[in-house]
C-alpha atoms as a PDB file:
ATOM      1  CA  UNK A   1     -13.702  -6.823  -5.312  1.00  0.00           C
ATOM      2  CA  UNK A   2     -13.884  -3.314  -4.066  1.00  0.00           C
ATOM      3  CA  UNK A   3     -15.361  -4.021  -0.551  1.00  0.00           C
ATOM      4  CA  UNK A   4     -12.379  -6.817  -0.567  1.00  0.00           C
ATOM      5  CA  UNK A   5      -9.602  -3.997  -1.011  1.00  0.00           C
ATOM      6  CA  UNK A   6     -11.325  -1.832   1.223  1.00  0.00           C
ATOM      7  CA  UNK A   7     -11.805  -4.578   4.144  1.00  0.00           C
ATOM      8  CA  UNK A   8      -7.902  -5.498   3.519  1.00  0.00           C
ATOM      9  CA  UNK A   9      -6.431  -1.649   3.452  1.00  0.00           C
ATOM     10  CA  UNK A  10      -8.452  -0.905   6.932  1.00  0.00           C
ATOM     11  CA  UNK A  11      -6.811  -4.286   8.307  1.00  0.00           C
ATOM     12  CA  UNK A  12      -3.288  -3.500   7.630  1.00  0.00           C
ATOM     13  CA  UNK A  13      -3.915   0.145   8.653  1.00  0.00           C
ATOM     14  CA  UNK A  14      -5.335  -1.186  11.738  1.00  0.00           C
ATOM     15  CA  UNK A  15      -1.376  -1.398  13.047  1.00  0.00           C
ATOM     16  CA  UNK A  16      -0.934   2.370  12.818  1.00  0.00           C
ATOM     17  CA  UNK A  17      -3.800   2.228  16.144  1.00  0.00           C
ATOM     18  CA  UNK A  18      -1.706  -0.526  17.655  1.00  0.00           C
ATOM     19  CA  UNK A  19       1.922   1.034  16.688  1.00  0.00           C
ATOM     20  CA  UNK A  20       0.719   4.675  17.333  1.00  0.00           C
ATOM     21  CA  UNK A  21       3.182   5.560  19.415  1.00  0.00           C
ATOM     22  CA  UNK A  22       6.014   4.753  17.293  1.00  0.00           C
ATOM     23  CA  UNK A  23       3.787   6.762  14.508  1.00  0.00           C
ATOM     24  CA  UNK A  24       3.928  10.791  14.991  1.00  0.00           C
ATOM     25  CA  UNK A  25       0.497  12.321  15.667  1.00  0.00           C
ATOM     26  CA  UNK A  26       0.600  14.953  12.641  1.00  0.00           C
ATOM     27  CA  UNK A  27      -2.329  14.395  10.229  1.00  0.00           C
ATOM     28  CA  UNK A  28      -0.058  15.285   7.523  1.00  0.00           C
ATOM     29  CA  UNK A  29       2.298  12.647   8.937  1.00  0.00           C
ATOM     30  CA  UNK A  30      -0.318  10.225   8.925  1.00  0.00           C
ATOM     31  CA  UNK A  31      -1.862  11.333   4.962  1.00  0.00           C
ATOM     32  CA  UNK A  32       1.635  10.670   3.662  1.00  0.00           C
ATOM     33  CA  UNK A  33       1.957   7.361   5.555  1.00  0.00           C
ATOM     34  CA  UNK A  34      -1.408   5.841   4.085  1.00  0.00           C
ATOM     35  CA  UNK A  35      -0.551   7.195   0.689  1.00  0.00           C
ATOM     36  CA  UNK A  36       2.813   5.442   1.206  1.00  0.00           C
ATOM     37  CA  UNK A  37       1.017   2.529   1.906  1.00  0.00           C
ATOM     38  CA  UNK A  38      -1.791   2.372  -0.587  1.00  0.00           C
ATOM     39  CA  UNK A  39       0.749   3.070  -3.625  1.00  0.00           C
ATOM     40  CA  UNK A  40       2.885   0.119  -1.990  1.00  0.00           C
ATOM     41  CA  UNK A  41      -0.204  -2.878  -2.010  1.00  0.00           C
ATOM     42  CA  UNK A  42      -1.349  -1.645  -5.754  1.00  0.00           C
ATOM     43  CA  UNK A  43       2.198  -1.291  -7.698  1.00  0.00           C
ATOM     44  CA  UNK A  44       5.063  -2.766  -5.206  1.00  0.00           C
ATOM     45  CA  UNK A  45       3.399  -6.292  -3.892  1.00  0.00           C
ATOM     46  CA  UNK A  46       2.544  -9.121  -5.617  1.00  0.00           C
ATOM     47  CA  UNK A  47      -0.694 -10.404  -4.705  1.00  0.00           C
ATOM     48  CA  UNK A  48      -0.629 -14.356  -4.679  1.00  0.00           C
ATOM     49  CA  UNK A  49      -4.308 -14.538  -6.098  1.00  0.00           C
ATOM     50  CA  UNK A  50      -3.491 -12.778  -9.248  1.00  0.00           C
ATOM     51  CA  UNK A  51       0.203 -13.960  -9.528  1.00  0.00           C
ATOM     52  CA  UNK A  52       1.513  -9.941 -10.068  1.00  0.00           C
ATOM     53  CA  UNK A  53       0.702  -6.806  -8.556  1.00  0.00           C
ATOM     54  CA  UNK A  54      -2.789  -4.905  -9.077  1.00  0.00           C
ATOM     55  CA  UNK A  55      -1.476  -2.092 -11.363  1.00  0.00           C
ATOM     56  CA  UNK A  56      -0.579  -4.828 -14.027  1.00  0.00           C
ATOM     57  CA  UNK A  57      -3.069  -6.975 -13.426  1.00  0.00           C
ATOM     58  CA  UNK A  58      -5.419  -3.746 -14.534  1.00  0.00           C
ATOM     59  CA  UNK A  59      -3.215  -2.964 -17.201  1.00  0.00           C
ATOM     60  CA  UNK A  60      -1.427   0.089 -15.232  1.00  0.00           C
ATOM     61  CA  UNK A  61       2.273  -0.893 -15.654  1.00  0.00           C
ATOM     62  CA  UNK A  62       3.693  -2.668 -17.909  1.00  0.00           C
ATOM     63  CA  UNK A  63       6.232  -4.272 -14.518  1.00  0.00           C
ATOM     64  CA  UNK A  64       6.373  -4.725 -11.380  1.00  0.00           C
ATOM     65  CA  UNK A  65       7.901  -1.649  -9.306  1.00  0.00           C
ATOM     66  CA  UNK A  66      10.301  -2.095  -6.908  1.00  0.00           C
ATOM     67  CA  UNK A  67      10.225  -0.784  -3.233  1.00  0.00           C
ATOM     68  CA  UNK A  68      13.879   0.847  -4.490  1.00  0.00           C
ATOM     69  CA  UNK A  69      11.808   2.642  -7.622  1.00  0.00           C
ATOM     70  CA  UNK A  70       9.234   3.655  -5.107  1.00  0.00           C
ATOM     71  CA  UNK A  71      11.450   5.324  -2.997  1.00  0.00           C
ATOM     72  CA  UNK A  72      14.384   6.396  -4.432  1.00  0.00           C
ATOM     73  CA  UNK A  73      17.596   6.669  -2.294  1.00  0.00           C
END
């Protein structure tokens, strides 16, 4: 399952090399973008394999977070 997350993380992140230019070139730009991301695919989406998001499917949340809980307005 691991080398499955890992294979589908470098995938998605694969359109900060094709977007980079809309992206800014800071590393710490960049560390807060993939942490943005990774805390989005394990507690915001709902994977359609095991019908809820990772976090609850491992017992991490008790719901479903919103993007809107994520980040706050």
């Amino acid at each position: 399952m691991c080398s499955v997350l890992i294979s589908t993380i470098r995938g998605s992140l694969r359109r900060f090399t094709l977007l980079r230019n809309g992206f800014s070139r800071k590393l710490a730009n960049l560390r807060v973008a993939v942490s943005l991301y990774v805390v989005w695919y394990n507690w915001v989406k709902r994977h359609t394999t095991l019908g809820t998001t990772s976090a609850c499917a491992m017992g991490l949340a008790s719901k479903a977070w919103s993007i809107d809980y994520l980040i706050p307005a």
